[in-house]
Protein backbone atom coordinates (compact mmCIF):
# COMPACT_ATOMS: atom_id res chain seq x y z
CA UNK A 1 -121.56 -193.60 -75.38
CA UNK A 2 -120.03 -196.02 -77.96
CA UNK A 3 -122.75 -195.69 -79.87
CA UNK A 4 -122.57 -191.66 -80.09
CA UNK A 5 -119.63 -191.96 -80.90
CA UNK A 6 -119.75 -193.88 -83.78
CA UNK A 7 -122.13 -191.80 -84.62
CA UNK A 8 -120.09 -188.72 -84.55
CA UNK A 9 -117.60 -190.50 -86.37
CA UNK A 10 -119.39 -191.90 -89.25
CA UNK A 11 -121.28 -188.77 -90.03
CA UNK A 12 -117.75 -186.82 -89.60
CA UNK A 13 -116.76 -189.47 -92.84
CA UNK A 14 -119.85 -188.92 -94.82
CA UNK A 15 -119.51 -184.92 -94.67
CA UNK A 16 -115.69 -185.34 -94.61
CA UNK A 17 -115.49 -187.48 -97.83
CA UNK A 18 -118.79 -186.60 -99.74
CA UNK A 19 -118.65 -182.68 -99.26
CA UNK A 20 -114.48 -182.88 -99.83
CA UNK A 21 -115.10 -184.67 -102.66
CA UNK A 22 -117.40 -181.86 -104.18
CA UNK A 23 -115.24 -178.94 -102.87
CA UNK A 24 -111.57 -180.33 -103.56
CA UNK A 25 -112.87 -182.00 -106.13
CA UNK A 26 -114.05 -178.58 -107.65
CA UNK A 27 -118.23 -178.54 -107.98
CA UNK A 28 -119.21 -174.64 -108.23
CA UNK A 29 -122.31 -172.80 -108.11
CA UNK A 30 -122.74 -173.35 -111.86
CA UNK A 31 -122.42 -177.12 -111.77
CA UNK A 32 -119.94 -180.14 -111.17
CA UNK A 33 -116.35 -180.77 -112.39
CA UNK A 34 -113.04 -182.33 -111.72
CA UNK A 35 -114.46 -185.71 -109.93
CA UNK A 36 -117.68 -184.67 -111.68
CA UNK A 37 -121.04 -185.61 -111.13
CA UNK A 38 -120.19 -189.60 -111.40
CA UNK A 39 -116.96 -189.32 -108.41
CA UNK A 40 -119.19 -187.00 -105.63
CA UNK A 41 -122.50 -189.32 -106.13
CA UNK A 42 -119.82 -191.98 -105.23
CA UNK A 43 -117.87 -190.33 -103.16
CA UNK A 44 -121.05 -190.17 -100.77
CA UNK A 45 -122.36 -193.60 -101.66
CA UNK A 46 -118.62 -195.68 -100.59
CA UNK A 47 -118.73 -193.35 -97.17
CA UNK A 48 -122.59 -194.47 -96.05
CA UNK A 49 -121.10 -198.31 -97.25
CA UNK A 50 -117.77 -198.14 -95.65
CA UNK A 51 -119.30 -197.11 -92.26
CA UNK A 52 -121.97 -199.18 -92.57
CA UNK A 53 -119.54 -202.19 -91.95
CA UNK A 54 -117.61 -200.45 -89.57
CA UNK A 55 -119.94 -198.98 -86.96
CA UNK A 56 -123.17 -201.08 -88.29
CA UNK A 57 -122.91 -203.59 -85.55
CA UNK A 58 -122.14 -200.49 -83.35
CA UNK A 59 -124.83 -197.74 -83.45
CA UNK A 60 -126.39 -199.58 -87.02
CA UNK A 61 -124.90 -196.41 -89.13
CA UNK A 62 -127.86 -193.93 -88.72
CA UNK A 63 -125.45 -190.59 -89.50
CA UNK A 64 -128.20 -189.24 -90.93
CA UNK A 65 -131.24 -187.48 -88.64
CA UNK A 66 -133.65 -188.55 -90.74
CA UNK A 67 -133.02 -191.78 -90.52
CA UNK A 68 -132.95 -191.93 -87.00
CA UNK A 69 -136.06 -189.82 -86.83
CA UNK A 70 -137.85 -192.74 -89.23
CA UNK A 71 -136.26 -195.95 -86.80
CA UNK A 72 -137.89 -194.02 -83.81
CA UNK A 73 -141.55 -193.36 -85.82
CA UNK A 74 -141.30 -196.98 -86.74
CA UNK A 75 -140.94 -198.50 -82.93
CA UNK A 76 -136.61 -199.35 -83.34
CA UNK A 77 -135.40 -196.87 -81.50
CA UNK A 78 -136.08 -195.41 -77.93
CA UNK A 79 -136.17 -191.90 -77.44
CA UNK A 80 -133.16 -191.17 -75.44
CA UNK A 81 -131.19 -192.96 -78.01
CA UNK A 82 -132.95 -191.02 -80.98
CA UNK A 83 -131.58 -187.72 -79.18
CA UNK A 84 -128.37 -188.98 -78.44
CA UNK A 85 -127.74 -190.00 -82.58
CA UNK A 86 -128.83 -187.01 -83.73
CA UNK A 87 -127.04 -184.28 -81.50
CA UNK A 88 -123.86 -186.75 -82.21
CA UNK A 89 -124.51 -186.63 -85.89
CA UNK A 90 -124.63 -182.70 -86.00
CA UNK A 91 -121.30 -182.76 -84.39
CA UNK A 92 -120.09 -184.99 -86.43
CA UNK A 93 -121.14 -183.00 -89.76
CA UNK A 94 -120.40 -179.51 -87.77
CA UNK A 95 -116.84 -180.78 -87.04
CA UNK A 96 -116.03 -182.52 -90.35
CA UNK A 97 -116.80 -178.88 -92.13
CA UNK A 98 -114.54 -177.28 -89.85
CA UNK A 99 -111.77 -179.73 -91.30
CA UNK A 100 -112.78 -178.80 -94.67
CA UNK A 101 -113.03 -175.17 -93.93
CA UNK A 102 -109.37 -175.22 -92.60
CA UNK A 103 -108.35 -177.93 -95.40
CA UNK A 104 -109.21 -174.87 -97.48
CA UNK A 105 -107.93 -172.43 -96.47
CA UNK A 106 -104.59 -173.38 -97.50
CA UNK A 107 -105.50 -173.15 -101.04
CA UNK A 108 -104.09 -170.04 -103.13
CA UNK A 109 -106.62 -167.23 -103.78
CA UNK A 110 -109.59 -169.49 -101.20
CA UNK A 111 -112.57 -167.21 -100.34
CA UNK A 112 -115.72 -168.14 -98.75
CA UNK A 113 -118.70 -167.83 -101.18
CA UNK A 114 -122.38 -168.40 -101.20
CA UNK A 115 -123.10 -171.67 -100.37
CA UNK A 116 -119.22 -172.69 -99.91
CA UNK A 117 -117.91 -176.13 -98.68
CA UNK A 118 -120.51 -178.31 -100.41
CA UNK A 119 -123.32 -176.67 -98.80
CA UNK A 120 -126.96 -177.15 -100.63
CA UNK A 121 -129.35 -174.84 -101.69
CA UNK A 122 -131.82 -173.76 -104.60
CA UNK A 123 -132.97 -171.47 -106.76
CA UNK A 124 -131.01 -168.25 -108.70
CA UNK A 125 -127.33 -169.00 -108.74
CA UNK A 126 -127.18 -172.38 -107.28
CA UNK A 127 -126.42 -175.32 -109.96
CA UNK A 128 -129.49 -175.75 -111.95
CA UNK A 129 -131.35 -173.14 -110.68
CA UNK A 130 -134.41 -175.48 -109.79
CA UNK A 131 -137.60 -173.82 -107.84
CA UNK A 132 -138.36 -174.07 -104.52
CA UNK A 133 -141.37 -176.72 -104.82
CA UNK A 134 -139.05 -178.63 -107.15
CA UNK A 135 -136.31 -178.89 -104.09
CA UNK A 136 -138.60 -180.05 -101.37
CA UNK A 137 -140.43 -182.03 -103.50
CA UNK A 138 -137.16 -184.30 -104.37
CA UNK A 139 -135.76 -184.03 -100.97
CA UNK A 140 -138.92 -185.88 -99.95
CA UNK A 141 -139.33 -188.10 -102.14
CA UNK A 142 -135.79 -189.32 -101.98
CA UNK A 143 -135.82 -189.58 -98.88
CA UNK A 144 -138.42 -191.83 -98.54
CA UNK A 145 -137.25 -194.05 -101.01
CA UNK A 146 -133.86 -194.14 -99.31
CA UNK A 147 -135.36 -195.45 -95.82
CA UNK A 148 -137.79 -197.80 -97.78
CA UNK A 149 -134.52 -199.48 -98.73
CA UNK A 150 -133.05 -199.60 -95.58
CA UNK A 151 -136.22 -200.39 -93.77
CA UNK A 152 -136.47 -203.32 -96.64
CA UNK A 153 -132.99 -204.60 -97.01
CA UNK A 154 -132.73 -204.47 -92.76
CA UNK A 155 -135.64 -206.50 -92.23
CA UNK A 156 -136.51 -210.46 -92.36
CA UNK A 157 -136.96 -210.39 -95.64
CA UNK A 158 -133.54 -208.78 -96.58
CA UNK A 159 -129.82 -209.84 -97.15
CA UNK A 160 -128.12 -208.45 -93.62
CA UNK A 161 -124.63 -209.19 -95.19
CA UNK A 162 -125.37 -206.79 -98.53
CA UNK A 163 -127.53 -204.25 -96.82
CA UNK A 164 -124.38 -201.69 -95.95
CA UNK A 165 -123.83 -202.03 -100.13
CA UNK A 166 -127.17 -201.49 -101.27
CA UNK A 167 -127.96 -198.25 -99.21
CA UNK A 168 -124.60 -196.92 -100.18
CA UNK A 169 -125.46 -197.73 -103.63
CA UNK A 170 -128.93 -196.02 -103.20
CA UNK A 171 -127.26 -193.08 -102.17
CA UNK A 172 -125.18 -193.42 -105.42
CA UNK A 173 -128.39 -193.12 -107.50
CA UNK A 174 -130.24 -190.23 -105.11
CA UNK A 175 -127.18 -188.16 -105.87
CA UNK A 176 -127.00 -188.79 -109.47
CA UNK A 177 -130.48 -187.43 -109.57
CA UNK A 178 -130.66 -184.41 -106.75
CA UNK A 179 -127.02 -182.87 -107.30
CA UNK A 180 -128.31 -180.53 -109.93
CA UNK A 181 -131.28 -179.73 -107.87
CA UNK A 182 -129.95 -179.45 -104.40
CA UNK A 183 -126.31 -180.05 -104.26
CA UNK A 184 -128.02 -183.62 -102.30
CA UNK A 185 -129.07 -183.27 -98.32
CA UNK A 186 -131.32 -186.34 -97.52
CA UNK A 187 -130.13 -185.70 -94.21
CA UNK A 188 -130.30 -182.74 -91.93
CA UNK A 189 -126.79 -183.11 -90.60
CA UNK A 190 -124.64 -182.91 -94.04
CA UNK A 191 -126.43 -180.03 -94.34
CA UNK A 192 -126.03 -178.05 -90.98
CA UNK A 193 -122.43 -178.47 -91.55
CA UNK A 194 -121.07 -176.67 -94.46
CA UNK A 195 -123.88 -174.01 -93.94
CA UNK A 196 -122.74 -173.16 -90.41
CA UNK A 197 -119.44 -172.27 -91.61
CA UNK A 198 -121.05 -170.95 -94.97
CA UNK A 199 -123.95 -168.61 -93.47
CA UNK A 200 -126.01 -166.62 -96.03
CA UNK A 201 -128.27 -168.60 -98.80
CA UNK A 202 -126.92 -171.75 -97.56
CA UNK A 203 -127.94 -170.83 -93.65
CA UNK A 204 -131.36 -169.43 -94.60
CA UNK A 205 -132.04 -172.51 -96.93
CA UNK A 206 -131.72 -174.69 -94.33
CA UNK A 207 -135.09 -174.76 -92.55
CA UNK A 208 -136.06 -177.32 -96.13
CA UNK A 209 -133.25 -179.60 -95.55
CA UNK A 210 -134.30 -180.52 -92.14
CA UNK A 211 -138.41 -180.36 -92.84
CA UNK A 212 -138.49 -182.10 -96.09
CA UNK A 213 -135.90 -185.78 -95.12
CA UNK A 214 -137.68 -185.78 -91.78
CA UNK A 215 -141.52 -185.75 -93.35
CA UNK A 216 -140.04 -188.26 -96.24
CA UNK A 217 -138.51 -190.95 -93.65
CA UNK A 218 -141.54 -190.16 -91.32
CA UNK A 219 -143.67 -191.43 -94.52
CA UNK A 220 -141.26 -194.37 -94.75
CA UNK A 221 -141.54 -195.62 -91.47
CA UNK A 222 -144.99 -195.35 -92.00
CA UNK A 223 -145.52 -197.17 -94.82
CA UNK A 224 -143.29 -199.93 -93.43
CA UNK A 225 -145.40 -200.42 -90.84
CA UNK A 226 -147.93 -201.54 -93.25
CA UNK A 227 -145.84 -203.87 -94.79
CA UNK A 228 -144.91 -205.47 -91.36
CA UNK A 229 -148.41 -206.20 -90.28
CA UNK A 230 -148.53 -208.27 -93.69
């Protein structure tokens, strides 16, 4: 149960601090401001390294399905454990909205709109307006780069003591890229959050944000597996 609940905990931080950041922050539906698009790439990047030293040696700071989903295809996780992460890392996410949701409301002239509380989307009259194909397409491919690193920096080969710094700082440079494009998900929980409270666009968008980081990290594992028969 420790371990779920570290779980719950760190992916409460990351939704808490990376989606506050955006919303408090100020990031509309026609782009980024106040912390900009610099502060809520780092916003998100400091709260995956800050847990990573705190409930690392815990649960090893999953808060993210897909990457729990990838440490299961890739033999490091049992099953029971993969379904105890991820249902703790919804809460988490699910909870740390409903902060932010109630944070809020107790702002002068606060109404909920399409895809409100950080949530992501695509398409007409979210940021950048990018297509569908170009939304999936970067959610899986940055995904997959962002458990290469972790599978890489994890392993034998990598630095254990800078690992929690270079996947936060990974996350750093998948936000730069995807903010415009998808507001960021690269993991299924940050997303479920803000859109349960949200509903509409950000609610029916969602089915991408779980399919797309799930096949990425699934291609991650696999490939690692390659490189661990080497």
């Amino acid at each position: 149960m420790k371990k779920y609940l570290a779980e719950l905990i760190g992916t409460f931080s990351l939704v808490l601090f990376g989606c506050g950041a955006a919303v408090v922050s100020g990031i509309s539906t026609t782009g980024p401001a106040g912390a900009g698009l610099l502060g809520i790439s780092l916003a998100f990047g400091l709260a995956v390294v800050v847990m990573a030293y705190a409930i690392g040696p815990i649960s090893g700071c999953h808060i993210n399905p897909a990457i729990t989903v990838s440490m299961l295809v890739a033999g490091k996780l049992k099953g029971g454990d993969a379904l105890g992460y991820i249902l703790a890392q919804f809460a988490g996410a699910i909870i740390a909205s409903g902060v932010l949701y109630l944070i809020q409301q107790g702002q002068p002239g606060f109404t909920m709109g399409e895809w409100a509380l950080g949530a992501n989307g695509w398409g007409e009259g979210y940021l950048a307006g990018y297509s569908t194909a170009s939304a999936f397409i970067a959610e899986t491919v940055l995904t997959f780069l962002f458990l290469f690193v972790i599978f890489a920096t994890t392993s034998k080969w990598g630095n254990g003591t800078m690992a929690g710094l270079a996947i936060g700082l990974t996350l750093v440079l998948i936000h730069l890229v995807a903010i415009p494009i998808t507001g960021t998900s690269v993991n299924p929980a940050r997303s479920l959050g803000p859109a349960v409270f949200a509903g509409g666009q950000a609610l029916a968008q969602l089915w991408l944000f779980f399919v797309a980081p799930l096949l990425g990290g699934i291609l991650a594992a696999l490939v690692w597996k390659g490189f661990e028969k080497e």
